[in-house]
N, C-alpha and C. Protein backbone atom coordinates (compact mmCIF):
# COMPACT_ATOMS: atom_id res chain seq x y z
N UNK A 1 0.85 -1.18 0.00
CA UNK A 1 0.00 0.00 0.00
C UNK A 1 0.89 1.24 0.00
N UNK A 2 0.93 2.47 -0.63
CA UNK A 2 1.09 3.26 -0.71
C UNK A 2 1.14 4.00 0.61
N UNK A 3 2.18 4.93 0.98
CA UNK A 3 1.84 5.73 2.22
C UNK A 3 2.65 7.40 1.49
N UNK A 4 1.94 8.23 2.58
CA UNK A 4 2.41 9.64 2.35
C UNK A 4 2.82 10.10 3.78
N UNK A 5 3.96 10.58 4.10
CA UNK A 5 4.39 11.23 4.96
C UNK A 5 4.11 12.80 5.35
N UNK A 6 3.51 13.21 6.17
CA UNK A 6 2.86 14.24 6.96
C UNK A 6 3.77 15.09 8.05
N UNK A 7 3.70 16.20 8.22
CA UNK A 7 4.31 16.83 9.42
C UNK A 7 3.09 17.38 10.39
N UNK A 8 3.45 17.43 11.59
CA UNK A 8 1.94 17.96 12.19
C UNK A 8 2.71 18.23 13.68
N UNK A 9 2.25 19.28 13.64
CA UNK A 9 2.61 19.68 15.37
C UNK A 9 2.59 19.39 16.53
N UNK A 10 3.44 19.15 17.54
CA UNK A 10 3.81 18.65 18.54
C UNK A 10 2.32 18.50 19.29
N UNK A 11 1.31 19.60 19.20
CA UNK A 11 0.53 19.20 20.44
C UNK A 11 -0.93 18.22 19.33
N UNK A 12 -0.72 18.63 17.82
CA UNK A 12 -1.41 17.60 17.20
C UNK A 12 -1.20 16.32 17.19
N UNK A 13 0.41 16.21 17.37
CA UNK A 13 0.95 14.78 17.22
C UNK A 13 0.48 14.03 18.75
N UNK A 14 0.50 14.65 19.15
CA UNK A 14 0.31 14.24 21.05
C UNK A 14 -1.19 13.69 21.29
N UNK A 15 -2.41 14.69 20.61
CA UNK A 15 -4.03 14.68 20.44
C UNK A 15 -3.81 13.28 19.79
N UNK A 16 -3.11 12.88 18.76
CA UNK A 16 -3.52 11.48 17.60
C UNK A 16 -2.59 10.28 18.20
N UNK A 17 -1.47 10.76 19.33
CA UNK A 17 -1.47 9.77 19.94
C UNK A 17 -2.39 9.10 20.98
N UNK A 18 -2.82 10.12 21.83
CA UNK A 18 -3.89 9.59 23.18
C UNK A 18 -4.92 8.80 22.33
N UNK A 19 -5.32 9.31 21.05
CA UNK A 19 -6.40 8.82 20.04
C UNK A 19 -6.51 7.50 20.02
N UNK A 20 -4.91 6.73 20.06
CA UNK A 20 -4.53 5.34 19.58
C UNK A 20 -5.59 4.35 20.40
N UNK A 21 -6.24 2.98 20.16
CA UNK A 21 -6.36 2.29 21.19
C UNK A 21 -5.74 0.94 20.63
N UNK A 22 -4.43 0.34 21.88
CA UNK A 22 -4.06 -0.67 21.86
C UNK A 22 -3.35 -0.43 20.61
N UNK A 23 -2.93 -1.89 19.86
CA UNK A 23 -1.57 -1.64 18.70
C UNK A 23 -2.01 -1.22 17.59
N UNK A 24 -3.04 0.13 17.45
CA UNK A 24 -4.11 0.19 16.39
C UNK A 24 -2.84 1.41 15.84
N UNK A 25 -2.89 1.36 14.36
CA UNK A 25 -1.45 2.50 13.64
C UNK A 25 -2.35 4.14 13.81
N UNK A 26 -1.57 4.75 13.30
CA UNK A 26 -2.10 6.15 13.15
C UNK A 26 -3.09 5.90 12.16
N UNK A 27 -3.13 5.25 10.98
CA UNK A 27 -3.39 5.07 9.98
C UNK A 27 -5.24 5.13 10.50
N UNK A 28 -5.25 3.59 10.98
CA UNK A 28 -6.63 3.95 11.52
C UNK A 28 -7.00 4.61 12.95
N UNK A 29 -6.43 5.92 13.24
CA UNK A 29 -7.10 6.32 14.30
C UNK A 29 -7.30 7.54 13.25
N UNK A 30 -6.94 7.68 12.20
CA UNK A 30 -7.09 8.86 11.54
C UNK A 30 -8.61 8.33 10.64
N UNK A 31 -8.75 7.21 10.08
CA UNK A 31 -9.48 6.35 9.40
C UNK A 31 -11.30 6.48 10.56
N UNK A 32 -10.86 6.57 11.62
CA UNK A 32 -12.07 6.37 12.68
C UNK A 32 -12.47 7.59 13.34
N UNK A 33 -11.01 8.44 12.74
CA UNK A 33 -11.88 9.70 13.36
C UNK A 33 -12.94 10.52 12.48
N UNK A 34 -13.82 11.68 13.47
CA UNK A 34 -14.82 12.64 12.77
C UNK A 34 -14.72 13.81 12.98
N UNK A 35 -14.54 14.31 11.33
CA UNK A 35 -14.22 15.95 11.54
C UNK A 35 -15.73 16.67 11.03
N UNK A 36 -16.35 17.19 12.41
CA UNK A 36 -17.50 17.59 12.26
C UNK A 36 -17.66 19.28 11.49
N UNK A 37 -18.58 18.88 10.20
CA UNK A 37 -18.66 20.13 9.53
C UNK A 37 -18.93 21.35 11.00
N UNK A 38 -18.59 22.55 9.80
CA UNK A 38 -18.58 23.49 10.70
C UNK A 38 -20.17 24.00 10.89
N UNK A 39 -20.45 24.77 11.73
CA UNK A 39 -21.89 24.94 12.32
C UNK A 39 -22.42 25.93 10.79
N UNK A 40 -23.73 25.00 11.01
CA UNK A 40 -24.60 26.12 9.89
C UNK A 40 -25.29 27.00 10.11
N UNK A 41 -25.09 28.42 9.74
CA UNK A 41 -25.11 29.85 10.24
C UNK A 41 -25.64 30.15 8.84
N UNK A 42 -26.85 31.30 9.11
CA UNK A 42 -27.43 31.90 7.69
C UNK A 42 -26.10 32.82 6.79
N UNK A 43 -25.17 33.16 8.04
CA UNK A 43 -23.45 34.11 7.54
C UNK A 43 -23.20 32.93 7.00
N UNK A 44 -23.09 31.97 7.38
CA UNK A 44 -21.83 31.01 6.59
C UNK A 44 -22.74 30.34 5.32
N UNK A 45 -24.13 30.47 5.47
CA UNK A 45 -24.46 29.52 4.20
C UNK A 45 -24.44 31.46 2.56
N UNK A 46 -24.64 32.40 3.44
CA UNK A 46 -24.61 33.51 2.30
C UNK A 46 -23.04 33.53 2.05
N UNK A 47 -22.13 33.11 2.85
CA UNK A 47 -20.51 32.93 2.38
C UNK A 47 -20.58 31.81 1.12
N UNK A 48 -20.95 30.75 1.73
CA UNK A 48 -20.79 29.38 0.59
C UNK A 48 -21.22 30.17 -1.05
N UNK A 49 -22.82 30.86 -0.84
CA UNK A 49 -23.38 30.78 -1.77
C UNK A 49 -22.70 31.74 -2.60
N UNK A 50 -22.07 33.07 -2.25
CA UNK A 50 -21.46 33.68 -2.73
C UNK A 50 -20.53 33.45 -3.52
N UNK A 51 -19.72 32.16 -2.41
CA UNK A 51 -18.34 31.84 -3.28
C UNK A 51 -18.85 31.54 -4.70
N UNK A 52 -19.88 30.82 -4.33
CA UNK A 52 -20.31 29.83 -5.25
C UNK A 52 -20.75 30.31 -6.67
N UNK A 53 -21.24 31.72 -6.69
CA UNK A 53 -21.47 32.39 -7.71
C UNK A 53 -20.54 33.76 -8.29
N UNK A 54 -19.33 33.54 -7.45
CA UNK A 54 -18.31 33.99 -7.88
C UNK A 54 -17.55 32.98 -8.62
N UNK A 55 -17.50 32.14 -8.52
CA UNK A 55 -16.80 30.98 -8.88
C UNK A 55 -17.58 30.63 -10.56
N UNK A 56 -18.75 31.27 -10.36
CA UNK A 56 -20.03 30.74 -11.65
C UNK A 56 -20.54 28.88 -11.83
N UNK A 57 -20.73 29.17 -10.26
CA UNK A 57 -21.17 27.65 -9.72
C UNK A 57 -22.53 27.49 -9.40
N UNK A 58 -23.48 28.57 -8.91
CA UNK A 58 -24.38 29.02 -8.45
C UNK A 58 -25.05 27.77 -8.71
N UNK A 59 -26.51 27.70 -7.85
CA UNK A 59 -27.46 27.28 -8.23
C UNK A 59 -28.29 27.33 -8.86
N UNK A 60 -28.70 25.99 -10.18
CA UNK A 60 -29.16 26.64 -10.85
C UNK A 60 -30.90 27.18 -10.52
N UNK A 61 -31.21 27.85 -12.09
CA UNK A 61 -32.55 28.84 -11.38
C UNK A 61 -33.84 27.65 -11.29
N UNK A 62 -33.36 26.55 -12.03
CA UNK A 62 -34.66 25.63 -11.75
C UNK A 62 -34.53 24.98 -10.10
N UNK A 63 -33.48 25.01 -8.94
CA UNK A 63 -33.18 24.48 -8.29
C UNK A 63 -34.19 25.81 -7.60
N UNK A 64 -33.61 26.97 -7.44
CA UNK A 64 -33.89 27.74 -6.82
C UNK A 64 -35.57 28.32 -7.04
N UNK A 65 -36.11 27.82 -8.25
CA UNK A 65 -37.58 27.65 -8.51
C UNK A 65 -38.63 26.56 -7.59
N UNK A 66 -38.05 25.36 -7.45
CA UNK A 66 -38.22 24.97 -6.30
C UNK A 66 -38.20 25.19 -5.06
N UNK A 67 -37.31 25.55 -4.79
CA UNK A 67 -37.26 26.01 -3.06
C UNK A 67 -38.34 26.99 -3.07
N UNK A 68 -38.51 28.08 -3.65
CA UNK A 68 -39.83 29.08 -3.79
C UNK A 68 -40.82 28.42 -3.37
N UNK A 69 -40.97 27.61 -4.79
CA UNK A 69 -42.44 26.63 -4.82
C UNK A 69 -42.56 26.46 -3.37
N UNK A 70 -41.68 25.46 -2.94
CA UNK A 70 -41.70 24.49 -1.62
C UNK A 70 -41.84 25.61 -0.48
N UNK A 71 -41.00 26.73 -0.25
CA UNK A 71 -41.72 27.46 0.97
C UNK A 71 -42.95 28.34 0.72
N UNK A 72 -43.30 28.38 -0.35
CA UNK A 72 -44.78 29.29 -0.31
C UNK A 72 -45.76 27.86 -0.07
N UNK A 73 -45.30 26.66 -0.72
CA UNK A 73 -46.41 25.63 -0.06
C UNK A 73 -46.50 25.37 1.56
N UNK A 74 -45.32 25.33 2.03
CA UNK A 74 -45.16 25.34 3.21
C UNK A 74 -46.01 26.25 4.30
N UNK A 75 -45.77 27.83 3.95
CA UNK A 75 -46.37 28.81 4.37
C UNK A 75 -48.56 28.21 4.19
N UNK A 76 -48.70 27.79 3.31
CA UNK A 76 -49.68 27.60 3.35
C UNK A 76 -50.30 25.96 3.70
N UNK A 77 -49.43 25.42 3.62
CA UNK A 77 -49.88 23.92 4.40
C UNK A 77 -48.69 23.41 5.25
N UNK A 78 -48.22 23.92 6.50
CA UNK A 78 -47.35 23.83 7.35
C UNK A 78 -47.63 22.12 7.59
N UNK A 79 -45.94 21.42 6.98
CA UNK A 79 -45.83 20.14 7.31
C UNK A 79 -45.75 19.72 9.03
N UNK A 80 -45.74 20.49 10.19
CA UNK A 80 -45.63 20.28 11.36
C UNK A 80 -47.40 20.67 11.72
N UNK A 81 -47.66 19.53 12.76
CA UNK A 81 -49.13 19.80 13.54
C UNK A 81 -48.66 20.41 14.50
N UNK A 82 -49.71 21.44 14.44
CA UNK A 82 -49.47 22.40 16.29
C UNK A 82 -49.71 21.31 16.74
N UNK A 83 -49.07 21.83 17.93
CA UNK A 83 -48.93 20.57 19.20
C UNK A 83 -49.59 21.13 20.29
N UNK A 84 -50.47 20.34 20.85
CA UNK A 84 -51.65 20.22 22.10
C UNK A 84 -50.82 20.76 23.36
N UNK A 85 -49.45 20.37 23.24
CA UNK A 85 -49.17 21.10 24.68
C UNK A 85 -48.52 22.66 24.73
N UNK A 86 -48.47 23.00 23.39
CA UNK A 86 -48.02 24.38 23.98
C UNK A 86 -48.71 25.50 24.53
């Protein structure tokens, strides 16, 4: 198998050791770990979208014809039942 050699900082290298369990390689503690997306914020999704149409990636307008559709249906037939206890 193929390998690639990495540099990574003393207190990273230290985090992916405690990581290890038993004679398991770096290989799979890196393999088992989860790098959780970053939090979704209405700022960070108008960042994405921006890039995105700077880039001339945008979404297209039939995508964005939908979502319309779907929240004006929404607005008028709300998929959630009020709930009895509030």
């Amino acid at each position: 198998m193929a390998t690639k050699t990495i540099s990574l900082e003393l207190d990273a290298y230290e985090k992916l050791k405690r990581a290890k369990r038993g004679g398991e390689s770096f290989s799979e503690v890196v393999r088992r770990a989860r790098f959780d997306p970053e939090e979704s914020t209405g700022e960070r999704i108008l960042e994405e979208l921006g890039a995105l149409y700077r880039a001339k990636r945008g979404v297209p307008g039939k995508t964005l014809d939908y979502w319309e559709k779907a929240s004006k249906n929404d607005e008028t037939h709300p998929r959630i039942s009020p709930s009895h206890w509030d």
